[in-house]
N, C-alpha and C. Protein backbone atom coordinates (compact mmCIF):
# COMPACT_ATOMS: atom_id res chain seq x y z
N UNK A 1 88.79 117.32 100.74
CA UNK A 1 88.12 116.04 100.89
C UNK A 1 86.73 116.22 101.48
N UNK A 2 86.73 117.09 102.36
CA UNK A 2 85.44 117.17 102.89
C UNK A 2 84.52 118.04 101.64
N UNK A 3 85.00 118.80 101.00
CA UNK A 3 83.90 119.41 99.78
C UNK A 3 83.55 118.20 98.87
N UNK A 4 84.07 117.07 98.91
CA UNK A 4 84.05 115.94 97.80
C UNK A 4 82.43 115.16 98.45
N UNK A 5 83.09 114.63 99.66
CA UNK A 5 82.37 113.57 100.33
C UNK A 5 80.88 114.75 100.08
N UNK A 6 80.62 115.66 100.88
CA UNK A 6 79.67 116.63 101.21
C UNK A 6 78.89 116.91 99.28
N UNK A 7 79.54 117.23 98.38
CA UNK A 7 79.49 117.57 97.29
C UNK A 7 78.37 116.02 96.43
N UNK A 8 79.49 114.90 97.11
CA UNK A 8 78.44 113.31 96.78
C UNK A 8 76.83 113.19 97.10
N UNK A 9 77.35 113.52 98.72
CA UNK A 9 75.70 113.32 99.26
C UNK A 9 74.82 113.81 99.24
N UNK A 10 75.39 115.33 98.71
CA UNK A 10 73.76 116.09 98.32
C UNK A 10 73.13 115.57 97.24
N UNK A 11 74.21 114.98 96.50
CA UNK A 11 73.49 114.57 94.90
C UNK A 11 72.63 112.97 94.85
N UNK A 12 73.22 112.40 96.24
CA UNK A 12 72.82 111.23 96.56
C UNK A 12 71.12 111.35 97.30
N UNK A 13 70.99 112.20 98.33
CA UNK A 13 70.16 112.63 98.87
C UNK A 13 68.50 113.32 98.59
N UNK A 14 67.30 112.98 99.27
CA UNK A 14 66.23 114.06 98.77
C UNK A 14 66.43 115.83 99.45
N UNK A 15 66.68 115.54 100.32
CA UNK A 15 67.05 116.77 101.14
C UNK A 15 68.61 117.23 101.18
N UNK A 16 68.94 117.85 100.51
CA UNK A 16 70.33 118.10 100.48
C UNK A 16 70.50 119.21 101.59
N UNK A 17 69.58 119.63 102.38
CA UNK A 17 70.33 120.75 103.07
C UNK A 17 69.94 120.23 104.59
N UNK A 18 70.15 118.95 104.26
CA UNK A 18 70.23 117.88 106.12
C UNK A 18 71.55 117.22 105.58
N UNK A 19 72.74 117.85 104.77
CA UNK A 19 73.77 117.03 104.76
C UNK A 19 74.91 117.99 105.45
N UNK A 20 75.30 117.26 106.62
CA UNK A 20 76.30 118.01 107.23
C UNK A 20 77.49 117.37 106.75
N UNK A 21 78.91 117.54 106.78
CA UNK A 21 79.85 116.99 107.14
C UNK A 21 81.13 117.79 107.75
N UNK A 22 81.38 116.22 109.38
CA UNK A 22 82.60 117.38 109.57
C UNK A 22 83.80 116.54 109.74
N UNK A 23 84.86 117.52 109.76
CA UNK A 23 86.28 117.03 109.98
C UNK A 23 86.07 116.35 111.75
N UNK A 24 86.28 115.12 111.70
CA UNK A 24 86.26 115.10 113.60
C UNK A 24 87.54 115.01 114.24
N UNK A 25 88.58 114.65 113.36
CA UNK A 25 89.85 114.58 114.36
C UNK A 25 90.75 114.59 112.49
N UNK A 26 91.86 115.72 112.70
CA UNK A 26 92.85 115.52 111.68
C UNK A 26 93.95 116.03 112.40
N UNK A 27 94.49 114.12 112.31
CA UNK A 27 96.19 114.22 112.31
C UNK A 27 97.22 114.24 111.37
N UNK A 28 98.20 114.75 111.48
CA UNK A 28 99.40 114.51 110.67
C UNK A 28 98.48 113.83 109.33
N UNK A 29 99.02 112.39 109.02
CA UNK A 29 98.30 111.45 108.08
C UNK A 29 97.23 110.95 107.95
N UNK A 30 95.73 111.28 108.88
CA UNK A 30 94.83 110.80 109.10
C UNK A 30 93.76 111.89 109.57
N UNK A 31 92.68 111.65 108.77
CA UNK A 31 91.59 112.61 108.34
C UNK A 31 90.45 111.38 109.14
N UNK A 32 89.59 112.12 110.17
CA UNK A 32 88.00 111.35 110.03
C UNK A 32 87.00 112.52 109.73
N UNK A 33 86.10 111.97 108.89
CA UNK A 33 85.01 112.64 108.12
C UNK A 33 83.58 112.10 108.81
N UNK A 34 83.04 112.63 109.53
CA UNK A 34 81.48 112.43 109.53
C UNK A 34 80.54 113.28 108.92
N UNK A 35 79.41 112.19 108.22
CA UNK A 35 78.74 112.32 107.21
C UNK A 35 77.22 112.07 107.71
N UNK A 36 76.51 113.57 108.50
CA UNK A 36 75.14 113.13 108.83
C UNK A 36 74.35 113.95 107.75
N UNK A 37 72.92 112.90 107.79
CA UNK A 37 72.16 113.02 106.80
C UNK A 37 70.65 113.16 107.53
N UNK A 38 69.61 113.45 106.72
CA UNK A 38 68.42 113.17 107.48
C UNK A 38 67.92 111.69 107.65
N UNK A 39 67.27 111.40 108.33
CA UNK A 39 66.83 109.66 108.77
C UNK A 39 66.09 109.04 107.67
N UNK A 40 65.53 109.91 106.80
CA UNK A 40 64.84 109.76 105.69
C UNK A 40 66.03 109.19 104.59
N UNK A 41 67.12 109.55 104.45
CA UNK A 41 67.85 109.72 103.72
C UNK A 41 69.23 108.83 103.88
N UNK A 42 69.33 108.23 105.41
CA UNK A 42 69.74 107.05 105.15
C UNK A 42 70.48 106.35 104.34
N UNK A 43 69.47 105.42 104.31
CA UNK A 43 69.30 104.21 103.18
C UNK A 43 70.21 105.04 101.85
N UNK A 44 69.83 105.64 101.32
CA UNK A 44 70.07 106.28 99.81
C UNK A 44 71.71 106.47 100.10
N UNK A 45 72.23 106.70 101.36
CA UNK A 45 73.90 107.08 101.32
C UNK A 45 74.72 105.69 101.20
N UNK A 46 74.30 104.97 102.01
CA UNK A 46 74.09 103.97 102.19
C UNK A 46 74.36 102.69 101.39
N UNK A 47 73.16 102.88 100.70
CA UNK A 47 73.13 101.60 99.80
C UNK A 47 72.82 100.31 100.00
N UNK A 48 72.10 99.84 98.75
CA UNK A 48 71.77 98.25 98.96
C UNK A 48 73.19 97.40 99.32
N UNK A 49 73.06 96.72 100.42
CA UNK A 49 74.10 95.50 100.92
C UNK A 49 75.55 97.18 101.09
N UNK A 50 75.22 98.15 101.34
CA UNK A 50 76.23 98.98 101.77
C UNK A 50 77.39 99.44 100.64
N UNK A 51 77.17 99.30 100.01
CA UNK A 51 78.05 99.16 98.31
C UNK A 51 78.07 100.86 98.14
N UNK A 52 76.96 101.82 98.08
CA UNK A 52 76.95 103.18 97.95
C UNK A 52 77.81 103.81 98.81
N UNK A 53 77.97 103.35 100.06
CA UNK A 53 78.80 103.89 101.24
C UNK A 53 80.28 103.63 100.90
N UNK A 54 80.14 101.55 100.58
CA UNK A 54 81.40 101.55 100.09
C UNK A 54 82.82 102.27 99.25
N UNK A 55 82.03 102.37 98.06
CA UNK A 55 81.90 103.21 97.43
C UNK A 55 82.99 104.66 97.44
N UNK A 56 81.86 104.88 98.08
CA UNK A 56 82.22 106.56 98.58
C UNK A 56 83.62 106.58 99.21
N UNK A 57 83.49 105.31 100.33
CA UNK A 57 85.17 105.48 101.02
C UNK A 57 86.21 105.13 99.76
N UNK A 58 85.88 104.02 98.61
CA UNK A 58 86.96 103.70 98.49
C UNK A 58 87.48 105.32 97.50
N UNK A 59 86.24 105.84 97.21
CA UNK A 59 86.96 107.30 96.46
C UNK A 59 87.68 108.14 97.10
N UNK A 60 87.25 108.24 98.35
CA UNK A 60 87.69 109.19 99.33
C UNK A 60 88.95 108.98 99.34
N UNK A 61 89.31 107.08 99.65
CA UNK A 61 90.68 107.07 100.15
C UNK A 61 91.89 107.25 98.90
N UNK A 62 91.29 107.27 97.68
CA UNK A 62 92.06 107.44 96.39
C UNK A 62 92.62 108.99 96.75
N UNK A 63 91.70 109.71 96.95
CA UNK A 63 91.46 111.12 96.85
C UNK A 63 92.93 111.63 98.15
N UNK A 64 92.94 110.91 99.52
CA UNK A 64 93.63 111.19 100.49
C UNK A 64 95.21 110.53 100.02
N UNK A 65 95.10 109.47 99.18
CA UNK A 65 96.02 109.01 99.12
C UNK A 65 97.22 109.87 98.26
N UNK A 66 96.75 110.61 97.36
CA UNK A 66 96.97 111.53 96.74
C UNK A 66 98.31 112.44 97.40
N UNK A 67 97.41 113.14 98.36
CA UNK A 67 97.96 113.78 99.56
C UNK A 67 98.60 113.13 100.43
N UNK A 68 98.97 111.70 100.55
CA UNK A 68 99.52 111.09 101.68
C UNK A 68 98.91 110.82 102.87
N UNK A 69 97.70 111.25 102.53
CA UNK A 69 96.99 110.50 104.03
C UNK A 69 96.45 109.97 103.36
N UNK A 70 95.15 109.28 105.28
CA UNK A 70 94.62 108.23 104.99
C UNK A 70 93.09 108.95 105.51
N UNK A 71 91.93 108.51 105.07
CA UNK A 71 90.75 109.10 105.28
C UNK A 71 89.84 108.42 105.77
N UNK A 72 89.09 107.92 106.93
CA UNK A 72 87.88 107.46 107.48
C UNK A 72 86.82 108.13 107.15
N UNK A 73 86.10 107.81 106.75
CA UNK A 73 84.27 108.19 106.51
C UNK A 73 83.26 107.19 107.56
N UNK A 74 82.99 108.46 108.22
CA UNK A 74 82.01 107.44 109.28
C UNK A 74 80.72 108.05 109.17
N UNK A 75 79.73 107.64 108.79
CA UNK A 75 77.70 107.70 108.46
C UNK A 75 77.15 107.67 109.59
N UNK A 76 76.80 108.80 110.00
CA UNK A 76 76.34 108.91 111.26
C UNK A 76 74.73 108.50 110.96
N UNK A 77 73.92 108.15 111.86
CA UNK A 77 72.51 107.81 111.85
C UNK A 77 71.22 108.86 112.39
């Protein structure tokens, strides 16, 4: 999951090598993912009215659901 999310935002991004992402806490059924980017770059993960971000989680959580968990994506600033 984390090669997915990470794999999105470079393609989303101008600077792909200000895209970090990390695992911050994985339990049993529950994955959180933070997703920092450069400040420039933002907006573009993002999205107009937040829809690009949206987005992204609702793939993620298809992707976890798979596996039986559940996946948080949090956009760090």
């Amino acid at each position: 999951m984390k090669e997915f999310v990470e794999f999105i935002a470079k393609h989303l991004v101008d600077n792909p090598d200000g895209v970090v992402v990390e695992e911050k806490s994985v339990e049993e059924k529950k994955i959180v993912l933070s997703l920092k980017v450069k400040p420039e770059d933002v907006g573009k993960v993002i999205g107009k009215q937040g829809k690009t971000a949206q987005s992204m989680r609702t793939l993620l959580t298809a992707i976890a659901a798979k596996e039986g968990k559940r996946a948080i994506l949090e956009i760090q600033e």
